[in-house]
Structure formats: C-alpha cells, structure tokens
C-alpha atoms as a PDB file:
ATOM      1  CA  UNK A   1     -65.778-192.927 -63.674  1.00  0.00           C
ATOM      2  CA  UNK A   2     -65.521-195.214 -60.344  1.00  0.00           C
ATOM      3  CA  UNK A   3     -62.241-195.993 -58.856  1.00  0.00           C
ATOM      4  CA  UNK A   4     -60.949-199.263 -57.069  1.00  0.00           C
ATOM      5  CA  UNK A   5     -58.017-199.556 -55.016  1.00  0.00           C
ATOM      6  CA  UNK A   6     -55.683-202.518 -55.471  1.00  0.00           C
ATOM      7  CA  UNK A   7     -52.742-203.452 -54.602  1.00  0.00           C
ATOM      8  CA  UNK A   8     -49.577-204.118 -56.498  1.00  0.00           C
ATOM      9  CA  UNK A   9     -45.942-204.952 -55.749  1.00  0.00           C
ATOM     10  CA  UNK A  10     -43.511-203.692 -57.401  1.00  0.00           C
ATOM     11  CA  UNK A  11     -39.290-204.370 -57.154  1.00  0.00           C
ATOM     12  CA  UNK A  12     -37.573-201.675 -55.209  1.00  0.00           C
ATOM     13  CA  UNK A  13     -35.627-199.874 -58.295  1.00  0.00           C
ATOM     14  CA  UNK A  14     -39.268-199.270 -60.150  1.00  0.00           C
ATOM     15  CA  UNK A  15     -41.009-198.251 -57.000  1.00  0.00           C
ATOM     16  CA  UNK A  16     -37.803-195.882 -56.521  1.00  0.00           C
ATOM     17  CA  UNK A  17     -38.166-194.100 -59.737  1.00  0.00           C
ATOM     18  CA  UNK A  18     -41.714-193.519 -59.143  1.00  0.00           C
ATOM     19  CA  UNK A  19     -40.824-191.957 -55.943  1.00  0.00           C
ATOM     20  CA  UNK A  20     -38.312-189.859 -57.307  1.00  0.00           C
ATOM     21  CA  UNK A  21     -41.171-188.693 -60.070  1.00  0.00           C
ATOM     22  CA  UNK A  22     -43.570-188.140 -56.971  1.00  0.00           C
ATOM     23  CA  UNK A  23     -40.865-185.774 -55.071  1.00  0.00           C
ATOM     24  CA  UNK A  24     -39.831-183.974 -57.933  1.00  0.00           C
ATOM     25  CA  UNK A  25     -43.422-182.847 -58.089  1.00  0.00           C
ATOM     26  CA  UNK A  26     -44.044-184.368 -62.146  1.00  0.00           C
ATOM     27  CA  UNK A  27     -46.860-186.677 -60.236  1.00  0.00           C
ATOM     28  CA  UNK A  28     -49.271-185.599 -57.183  1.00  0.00           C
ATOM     29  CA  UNK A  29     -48.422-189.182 -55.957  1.00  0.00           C
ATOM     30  CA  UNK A  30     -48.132-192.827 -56.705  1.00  0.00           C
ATOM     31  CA  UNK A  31     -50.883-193.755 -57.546  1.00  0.00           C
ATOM     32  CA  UNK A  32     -51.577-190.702 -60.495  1.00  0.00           C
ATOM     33  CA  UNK A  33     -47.718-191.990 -61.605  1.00  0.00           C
ATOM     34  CA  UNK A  34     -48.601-195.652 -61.877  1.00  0.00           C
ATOM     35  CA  UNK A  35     -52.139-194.716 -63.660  1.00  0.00           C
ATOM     36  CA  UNK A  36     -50.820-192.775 -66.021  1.00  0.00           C
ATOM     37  CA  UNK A  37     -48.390-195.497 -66.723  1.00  0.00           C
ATOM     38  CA  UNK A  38     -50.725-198.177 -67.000  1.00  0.00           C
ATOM     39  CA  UNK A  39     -52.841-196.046 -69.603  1.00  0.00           C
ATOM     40  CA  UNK A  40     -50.109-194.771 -71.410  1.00  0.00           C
ATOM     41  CA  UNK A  41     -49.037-198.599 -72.108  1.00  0.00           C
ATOM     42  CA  UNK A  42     -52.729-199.593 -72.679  1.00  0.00           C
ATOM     43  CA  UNK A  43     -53.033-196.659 -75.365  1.00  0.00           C
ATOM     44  CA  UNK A  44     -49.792-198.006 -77.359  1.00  0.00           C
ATOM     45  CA  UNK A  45     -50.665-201.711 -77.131  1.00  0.00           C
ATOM     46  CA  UNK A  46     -53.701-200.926 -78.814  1.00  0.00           C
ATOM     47  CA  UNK A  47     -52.089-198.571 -81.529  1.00  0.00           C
ATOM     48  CA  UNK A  48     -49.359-201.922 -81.965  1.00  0.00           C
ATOM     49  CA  UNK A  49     -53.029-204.423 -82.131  1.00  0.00           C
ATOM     50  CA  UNK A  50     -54.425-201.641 -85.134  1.00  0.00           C
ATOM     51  CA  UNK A  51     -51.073-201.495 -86.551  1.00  0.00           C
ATOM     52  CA  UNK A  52     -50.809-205.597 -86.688  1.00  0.00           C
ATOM     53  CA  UNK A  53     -54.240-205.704 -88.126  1.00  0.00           C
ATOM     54  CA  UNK A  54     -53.563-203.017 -90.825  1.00  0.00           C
ATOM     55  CA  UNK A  55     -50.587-204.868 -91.914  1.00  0.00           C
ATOM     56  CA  UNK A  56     -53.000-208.142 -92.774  1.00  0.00           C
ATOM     57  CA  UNK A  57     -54.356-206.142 -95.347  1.00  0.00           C
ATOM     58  CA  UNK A  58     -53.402-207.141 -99.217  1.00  0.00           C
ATOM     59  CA  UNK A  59     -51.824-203.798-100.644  1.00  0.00           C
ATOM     60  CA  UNK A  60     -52.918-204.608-104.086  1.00  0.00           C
ATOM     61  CA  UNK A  61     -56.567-205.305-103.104  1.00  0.00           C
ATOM     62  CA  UNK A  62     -56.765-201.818-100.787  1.00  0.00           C
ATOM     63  CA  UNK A  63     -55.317-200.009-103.868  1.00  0.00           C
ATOM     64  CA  UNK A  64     -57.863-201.335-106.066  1.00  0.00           C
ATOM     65  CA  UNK A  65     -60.650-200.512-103.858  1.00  0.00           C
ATOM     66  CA  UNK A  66     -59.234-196.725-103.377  1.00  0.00           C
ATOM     67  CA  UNK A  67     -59.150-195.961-106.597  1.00  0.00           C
ATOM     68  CA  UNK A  68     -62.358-197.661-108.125  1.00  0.00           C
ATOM     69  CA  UNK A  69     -64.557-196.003-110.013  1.00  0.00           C
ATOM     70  CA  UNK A  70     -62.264-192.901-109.864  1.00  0.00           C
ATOM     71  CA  UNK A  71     -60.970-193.598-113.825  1.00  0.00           C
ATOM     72  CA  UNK A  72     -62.535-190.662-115.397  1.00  0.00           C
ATOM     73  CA  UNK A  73     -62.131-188.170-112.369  1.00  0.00           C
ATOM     74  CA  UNK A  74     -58.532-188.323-111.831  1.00  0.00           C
ATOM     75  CA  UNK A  75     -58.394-186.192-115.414  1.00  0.00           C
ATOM     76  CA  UNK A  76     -60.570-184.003-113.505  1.00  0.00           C
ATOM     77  CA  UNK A  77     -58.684-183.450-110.501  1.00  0.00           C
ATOM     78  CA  UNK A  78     -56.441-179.888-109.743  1.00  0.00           C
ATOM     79  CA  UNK A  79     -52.699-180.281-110.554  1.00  0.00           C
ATOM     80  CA  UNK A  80     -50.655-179.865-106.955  1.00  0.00           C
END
C-alpha cells in the first residue's frame, strides 16, 4: 500500500509522550507511533459503529428468526 506524508500539529504534552514512546524504543519513530494510533482508533470506532447498529436490532424478532424451524430438532440435540 502507498504512503503520503502530511503534516499534523500536535500540543506539546502529546507530541512529548510520543517522544518518550520513540526513545524508549516501543516505536521506530513518530510517525510508526502516530500510525499505529490513528489505526488503532479507526479499528475501535468501527467496532463502537457495529456495536450501535447491533443494538437497533429487535431482540424478540432475532430470537424468532434463530430458532425457526428448529421445533422438532432441539429434542434431537446432545445434552451439554
């Protein structure tokens, strides 16, 4: 995948603790930090946009559709 530089500012106490990550060796540099970052957020605020979605969903009517057509089966199914 292609890269693009950009630039960003940032206020001194964030670009600080990136630093700090950067010399304590958990990041090759600033910009690795600040991508992983940014994806890390992007991953979760899509998990939070499926998570908003899922709770939309009538319980009752997702129930219904789980279990339909299973009436006879069930009898059939090992005890756990």
């Amino acid at each position: 995948m292609g890269r693009a530089k950009i630039a960003i500012t940032l206020d001194e106490e964030t670009l600080g603790a990136v630093d700090r990550l950067v010399r304590d060796h958990r990041f090759p540099n600033r910009s690795q930090a600040i991508q992983e970052a940014l994806d890390d957020k992007l991953a979760r605020l899509a998990h939070s946009r499926l998570a908003q979605e899922c709770a939309k969903l009538d319980r009752g009517c997702e129930q219904a559709l789980a279990e339909e057509g299973m009436g006879g089966e069930l009898a059939e199914w090992p005890e756990y």
